[in-house]
C-alpha atoms as a PDB file:
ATOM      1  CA  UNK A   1     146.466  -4.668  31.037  1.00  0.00           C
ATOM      2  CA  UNK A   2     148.691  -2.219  29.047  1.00  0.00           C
ATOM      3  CA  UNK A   3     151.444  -0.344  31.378  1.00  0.00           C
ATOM      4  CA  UNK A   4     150.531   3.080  32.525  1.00  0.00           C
ATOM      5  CA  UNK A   5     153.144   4.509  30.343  1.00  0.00           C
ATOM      6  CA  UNK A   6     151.601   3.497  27.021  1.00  0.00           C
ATOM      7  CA  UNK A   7     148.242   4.991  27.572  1.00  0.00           C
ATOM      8  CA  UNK A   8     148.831   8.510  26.158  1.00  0.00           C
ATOM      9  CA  UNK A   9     150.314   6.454  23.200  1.00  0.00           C
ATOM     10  CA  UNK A  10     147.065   4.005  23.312  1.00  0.00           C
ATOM     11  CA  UNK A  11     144.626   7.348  23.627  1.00  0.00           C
ATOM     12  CA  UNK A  12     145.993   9.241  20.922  1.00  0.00           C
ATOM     13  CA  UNK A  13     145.770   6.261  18.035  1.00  0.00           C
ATOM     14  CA  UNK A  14     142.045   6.981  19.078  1.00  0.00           C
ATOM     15  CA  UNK A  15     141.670  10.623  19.296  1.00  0.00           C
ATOM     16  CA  UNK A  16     140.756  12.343  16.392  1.00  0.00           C
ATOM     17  CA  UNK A  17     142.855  13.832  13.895  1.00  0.00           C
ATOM     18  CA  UNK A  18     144.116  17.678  14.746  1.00  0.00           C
ATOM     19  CA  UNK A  19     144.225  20.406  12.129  1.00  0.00           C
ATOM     20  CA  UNK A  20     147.902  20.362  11.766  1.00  0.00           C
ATOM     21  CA  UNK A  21     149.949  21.238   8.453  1.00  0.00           C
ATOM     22  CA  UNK A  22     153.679  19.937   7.571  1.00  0.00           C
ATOM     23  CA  UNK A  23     155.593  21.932   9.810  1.00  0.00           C
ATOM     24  CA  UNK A  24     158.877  21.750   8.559  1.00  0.00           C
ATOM     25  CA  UNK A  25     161.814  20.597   9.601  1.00  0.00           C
ATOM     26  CA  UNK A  26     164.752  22.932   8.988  1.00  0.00           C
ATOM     27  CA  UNK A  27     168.563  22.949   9.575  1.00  0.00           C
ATOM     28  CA  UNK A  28     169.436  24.675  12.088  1.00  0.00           C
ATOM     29  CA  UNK A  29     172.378  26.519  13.131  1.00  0.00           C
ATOM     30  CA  UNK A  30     174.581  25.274  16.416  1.00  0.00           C
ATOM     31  CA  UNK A  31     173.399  28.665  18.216  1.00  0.00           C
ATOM     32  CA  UNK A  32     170.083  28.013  17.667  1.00  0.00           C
ATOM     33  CA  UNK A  33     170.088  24.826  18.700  1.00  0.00           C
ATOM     34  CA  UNK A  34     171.691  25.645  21.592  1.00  0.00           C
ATOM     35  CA  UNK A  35     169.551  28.407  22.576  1.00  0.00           C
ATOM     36  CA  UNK A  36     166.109  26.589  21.801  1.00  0.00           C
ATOM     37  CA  UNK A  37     167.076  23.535  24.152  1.00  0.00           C
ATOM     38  CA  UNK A  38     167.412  26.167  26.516  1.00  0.00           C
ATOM     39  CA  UNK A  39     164.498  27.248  26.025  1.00  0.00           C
ATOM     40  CA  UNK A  40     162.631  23.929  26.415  1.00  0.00           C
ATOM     41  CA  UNK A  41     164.713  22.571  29.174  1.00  0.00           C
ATOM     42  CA  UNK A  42     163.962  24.981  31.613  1.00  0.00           C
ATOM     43  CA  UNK A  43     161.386  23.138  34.368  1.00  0.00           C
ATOM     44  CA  UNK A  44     160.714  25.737  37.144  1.00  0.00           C
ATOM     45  CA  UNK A  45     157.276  25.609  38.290  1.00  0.00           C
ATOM     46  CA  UNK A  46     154.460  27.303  35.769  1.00  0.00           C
ATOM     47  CA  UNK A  47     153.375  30.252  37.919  1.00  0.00           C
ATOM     48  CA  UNK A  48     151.972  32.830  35.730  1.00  0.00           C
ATOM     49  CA  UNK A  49     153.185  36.661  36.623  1.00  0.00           C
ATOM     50  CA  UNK A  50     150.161  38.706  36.513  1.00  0.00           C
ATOM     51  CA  UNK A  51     150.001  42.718  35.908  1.00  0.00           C
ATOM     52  CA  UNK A  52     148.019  42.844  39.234  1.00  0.00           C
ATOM     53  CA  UNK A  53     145.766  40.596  41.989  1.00  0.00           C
ATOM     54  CA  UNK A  54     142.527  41.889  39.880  1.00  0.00           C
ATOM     55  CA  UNK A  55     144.133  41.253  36.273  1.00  0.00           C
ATOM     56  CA  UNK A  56     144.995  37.645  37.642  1.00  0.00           C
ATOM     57  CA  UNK A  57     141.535  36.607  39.382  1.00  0.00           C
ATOM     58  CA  UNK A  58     139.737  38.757  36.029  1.00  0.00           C
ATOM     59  CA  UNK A  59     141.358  36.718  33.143  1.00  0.00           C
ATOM     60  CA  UNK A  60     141.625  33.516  34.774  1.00  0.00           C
ATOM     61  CA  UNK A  61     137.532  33.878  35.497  1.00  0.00           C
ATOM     62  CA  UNK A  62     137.126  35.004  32.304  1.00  0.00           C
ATOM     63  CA  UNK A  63     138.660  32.358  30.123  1.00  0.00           C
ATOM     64  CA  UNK A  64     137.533  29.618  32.450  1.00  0.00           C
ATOM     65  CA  UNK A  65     133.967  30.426  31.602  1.00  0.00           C
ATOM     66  CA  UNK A  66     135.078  30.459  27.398  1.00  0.00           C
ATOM     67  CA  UNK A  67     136.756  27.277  27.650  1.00  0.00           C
ATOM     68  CA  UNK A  68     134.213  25.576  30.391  1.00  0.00           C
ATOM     69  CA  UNK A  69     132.522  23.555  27.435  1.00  0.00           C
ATOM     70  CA  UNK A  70     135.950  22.535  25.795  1.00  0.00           C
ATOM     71  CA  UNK A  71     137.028  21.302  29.280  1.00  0.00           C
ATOM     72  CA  UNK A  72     134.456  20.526  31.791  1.00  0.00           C
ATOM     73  CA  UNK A  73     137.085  19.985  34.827  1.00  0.00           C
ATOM     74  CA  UNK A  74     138.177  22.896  36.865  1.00  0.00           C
ATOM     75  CA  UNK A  75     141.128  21.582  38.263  1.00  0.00           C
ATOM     76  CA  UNK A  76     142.050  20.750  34.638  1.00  0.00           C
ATOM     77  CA  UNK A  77     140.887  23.741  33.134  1.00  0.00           C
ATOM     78  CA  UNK A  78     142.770  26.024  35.384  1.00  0.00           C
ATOM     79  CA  UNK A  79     145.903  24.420  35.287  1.00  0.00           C
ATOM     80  CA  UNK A  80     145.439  24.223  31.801  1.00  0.00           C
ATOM     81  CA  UNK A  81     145.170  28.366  31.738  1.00  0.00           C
ATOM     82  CA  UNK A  82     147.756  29.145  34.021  1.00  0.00           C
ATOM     83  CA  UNK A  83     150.396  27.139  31.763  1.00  0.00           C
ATOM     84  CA  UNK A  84     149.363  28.906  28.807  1.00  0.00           C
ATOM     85  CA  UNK A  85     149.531  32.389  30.518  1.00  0.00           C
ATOM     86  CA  UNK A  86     152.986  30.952  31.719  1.00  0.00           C
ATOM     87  CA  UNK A  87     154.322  29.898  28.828  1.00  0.00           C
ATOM     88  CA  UNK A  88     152.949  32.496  26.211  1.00  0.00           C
ATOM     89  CA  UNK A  89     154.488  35.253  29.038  1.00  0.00           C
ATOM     90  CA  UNK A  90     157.784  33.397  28.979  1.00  0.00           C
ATOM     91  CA  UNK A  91     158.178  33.250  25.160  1.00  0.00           C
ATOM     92  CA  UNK A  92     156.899  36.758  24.677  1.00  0.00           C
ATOM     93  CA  UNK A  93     153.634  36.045  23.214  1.00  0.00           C
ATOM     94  CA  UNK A  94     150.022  36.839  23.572  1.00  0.00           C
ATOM     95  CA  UNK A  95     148.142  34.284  25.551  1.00  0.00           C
ATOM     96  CA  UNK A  96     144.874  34.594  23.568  1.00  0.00           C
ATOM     97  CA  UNK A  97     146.914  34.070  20.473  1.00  0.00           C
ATOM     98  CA  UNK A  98     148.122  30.591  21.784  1.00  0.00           C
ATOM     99  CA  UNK A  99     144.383  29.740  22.868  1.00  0.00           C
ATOM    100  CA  UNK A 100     143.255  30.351  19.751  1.00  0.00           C
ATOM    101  CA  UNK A 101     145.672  28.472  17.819  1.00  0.00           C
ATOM    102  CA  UNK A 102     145.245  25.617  20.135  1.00  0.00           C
ATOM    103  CA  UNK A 103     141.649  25.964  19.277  1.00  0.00           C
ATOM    104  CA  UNK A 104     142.314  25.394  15.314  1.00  0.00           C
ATOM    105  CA  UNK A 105     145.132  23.159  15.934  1.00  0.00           C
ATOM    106  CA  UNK A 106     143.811  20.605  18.084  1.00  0.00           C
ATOM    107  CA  UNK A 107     139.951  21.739  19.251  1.00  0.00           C
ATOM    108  CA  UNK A 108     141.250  21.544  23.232  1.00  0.00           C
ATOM    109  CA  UNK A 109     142.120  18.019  22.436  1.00  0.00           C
ATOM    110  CA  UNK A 110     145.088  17.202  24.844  1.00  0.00           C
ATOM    111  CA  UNK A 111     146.114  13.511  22.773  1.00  0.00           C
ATOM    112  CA  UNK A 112     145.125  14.681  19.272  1.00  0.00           C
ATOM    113  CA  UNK A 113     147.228  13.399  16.618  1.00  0.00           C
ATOM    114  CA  UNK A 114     147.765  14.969  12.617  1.00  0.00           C
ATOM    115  CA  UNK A 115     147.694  12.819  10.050  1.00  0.00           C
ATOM    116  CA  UNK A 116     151.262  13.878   9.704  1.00  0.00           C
ATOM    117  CA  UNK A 117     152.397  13.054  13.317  1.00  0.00           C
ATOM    118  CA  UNK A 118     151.736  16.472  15.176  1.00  0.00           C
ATOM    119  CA  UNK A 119     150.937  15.696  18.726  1.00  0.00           C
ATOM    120  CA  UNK A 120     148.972  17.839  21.705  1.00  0.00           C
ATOM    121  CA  UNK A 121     147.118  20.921  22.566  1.00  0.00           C
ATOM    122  CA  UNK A 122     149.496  22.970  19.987  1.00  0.00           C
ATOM    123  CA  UNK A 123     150.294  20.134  17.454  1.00  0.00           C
ATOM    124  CA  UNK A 124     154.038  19.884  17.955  1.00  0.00           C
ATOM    125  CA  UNK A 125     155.957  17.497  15.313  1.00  0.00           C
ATOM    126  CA  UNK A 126     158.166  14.875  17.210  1.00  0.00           C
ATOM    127  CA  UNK A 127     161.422  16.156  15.083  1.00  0.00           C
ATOM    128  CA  UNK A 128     161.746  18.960  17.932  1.00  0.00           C
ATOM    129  CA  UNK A 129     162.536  16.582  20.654  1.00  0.00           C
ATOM    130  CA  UNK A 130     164.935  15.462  18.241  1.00  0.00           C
ATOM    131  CA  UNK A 131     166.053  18.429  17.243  1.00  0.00           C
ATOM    132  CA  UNK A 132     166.313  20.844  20.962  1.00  0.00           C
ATOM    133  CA  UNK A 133     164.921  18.424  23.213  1.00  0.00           C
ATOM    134  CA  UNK A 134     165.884  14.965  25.374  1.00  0.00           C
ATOM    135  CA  UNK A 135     164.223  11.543  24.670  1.00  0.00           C
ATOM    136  CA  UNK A 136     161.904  11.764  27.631  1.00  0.00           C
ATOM    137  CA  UNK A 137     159.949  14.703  26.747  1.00  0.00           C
ATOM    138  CA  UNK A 138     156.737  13.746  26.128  1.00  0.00           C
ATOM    139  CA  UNK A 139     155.101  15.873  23.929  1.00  0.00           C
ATOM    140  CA  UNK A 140     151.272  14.992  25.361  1.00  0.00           C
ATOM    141  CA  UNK A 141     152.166  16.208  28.552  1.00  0.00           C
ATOM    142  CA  UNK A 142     150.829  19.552  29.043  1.00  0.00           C
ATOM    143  CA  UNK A 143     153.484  21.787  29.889  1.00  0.00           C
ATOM    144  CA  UNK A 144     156.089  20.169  27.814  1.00  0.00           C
ATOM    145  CA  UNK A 145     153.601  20.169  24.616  1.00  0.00           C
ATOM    146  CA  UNK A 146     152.862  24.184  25.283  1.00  0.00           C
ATOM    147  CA  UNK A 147     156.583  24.737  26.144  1.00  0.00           C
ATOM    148  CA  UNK A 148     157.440  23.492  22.936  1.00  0.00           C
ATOM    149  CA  UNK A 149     154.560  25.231  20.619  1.00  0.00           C
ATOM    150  CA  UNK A 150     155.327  28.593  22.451  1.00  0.00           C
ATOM    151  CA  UNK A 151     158.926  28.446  21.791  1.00  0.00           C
ATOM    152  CA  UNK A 152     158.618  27.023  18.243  1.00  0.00           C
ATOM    153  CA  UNK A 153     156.077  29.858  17.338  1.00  0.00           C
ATOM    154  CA  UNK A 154     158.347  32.183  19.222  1.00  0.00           C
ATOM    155  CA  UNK A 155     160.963  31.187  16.814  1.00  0.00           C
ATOM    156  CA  UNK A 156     158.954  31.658  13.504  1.00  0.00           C
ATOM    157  CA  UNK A 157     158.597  34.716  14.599  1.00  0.00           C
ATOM    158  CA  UNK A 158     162.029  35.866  15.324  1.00  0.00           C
ATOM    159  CA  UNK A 159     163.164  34.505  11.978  1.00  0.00           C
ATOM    160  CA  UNK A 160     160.135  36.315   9.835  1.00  0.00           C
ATOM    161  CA  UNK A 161     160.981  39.961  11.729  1.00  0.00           C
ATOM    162  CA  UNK A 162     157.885  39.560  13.799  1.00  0.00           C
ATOM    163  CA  UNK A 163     155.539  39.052  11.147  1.00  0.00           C
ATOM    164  CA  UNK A 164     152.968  37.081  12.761  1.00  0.00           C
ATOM    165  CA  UNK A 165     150.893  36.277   9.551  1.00  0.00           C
ATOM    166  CA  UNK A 166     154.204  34.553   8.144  1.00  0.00           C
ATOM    167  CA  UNK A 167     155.225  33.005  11.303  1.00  0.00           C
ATOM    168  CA  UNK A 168     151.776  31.185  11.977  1.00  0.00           C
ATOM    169  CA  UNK A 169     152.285  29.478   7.925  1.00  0.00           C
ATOM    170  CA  UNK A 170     155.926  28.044   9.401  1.00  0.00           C
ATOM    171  CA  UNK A 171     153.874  26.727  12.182  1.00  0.00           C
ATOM    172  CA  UNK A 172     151.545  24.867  10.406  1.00  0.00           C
ATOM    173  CA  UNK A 173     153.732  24.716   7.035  1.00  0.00           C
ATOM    174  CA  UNK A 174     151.467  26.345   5.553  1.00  0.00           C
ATOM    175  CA  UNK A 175     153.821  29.393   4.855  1.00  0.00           C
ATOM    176  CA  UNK A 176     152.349  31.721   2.372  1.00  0.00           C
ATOM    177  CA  UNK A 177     148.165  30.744   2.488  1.00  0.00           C
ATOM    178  CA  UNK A 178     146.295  32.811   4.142  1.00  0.00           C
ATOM    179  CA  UNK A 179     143.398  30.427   5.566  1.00  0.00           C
ATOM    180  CA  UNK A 180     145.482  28.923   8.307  1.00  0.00           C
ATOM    181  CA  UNK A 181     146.702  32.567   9.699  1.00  0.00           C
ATOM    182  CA  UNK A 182     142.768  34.183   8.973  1.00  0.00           C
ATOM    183  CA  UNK A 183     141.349  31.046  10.886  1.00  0.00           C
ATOM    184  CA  UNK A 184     143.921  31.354  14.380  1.00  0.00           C
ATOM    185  CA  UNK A 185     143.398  35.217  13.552  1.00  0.00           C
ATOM    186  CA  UNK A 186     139.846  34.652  13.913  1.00  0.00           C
ATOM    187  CA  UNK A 187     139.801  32.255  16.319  1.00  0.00           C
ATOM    188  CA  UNK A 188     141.873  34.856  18.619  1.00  0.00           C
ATOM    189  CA  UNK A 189     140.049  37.487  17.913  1.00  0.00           C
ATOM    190  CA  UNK A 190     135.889  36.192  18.279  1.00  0.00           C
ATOM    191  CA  UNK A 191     136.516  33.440  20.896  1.00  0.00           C
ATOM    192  CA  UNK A 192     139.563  34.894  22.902  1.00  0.00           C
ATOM    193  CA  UNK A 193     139.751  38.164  22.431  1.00  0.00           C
ATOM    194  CA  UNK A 194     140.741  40.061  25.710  1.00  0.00           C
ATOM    195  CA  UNK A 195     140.867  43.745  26.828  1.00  0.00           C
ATOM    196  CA  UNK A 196     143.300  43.342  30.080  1.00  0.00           C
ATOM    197  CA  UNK A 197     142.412  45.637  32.900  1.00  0.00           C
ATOM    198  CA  UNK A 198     145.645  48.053  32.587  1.00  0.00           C
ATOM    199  CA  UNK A 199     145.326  48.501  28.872  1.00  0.00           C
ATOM    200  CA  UNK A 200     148.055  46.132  27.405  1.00  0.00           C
ATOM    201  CA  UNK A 201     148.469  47.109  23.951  1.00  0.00           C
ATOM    202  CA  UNK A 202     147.757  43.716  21.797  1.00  0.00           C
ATOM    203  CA  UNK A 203     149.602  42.346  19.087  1.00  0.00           C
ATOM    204  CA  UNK A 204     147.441  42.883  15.622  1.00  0.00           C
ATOM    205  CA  UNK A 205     147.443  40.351  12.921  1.00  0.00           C
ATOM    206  CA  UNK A 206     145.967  41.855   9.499  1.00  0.00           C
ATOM    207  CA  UNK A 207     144.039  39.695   7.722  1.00  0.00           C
ATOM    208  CA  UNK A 208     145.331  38.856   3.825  1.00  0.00           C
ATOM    209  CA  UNK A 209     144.166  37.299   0.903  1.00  0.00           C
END
């Protein structure tokens, strides 16, 4: 019998492969460094901050009932959503973005593996933990997968001036083509797309050629 801790290893050399470019790995400065572990090392409890009771109970419904296909179990399923509310809140990003680039980068699929090495829901590259992180992060366990992919995009984002088109082509190092941006753009807008109950204004992403 192989030990418990080499299943997710032993799962994802069978899961299938992710949509997942050659995210890049860059130089980066001792500041950044410094504030991007911080960023991934923080490990208070995911509990989502809501606008209100109704907005809570409303999107949490809502999306449960999108994704109920993707991922049959409700325990699962709602833990699942409350980390991504979490951690797309705590990194300043739209929620429904980060479901739908999970849903072109790895179809839901918790041990997916690129051909290129990207691992999880959001296809991080193992050069992060490397890079920001400590050896045992483990990159197909949930929150530390979604930690990492909202903070990396989060990033991308800072560095291209909040261009979100640009930022999505560092993520999948793709920078530059539009079909990776149009298909998370699309993704976000026809599977996820969300009106809150308090009228959020939503990040737009323009399509491009």
């Amino acid at each position: 019998m192989k030990p418990l801790h080499a299943l997710p290893l032993v799962i994802a050399l069978l899961a299938p492969a992710a949509f997942a470019g050659a995210q890049r790995e860059e130089d980066l400065s001792a500041s950044v460094r410094a504030a991007l572990h911080g960023a991934v090392s923080d490990r208070a409890a995911p509990e989502p901050i809501f606008p209100s009771p109704v907005e809570r109970v409303t999107w949490i419904s809502e999306m449960s009932q999108r994704l109920i296909k993707r991922m049959p179990d409700p325990k699962e399923r709602i833990d699942f959503l409350k980390t991504v509310y979490y951690e797309a809140q705590r990194a300043g990003l739209d929620p429904q973005l980060v479901l739908g680039l999970i849903q072109v980068e790895s179809g839901f699929k918790k041990y997916a593996v690129s051909g290129v090495g990207a691992r999880g829901y959001m296809q991080v590259m193992p050069f992060w933990v490397r890079q920001i992180g400590t050896p045992d992060q483990n990159l197909f366990h949930i929150r530390t997968n979604l930690r990492y992919g909202c903070t990396i995009l989060r990033h991308y984002l800072d560095i291209e001036k909040g261009d979100l088109y640009r930022a999505l082509g560092r993520y999948n190092g793709s920078l530059g083509r539009p079909e990776y941006p149009n298909m998370v753009r699309a993704a976000w807008e026809r599977q996820w797309g969300w009106q809150p109950v308090d009228k959020v204004a939503q990040q737009t992403l323009p399509t491009r050629n």
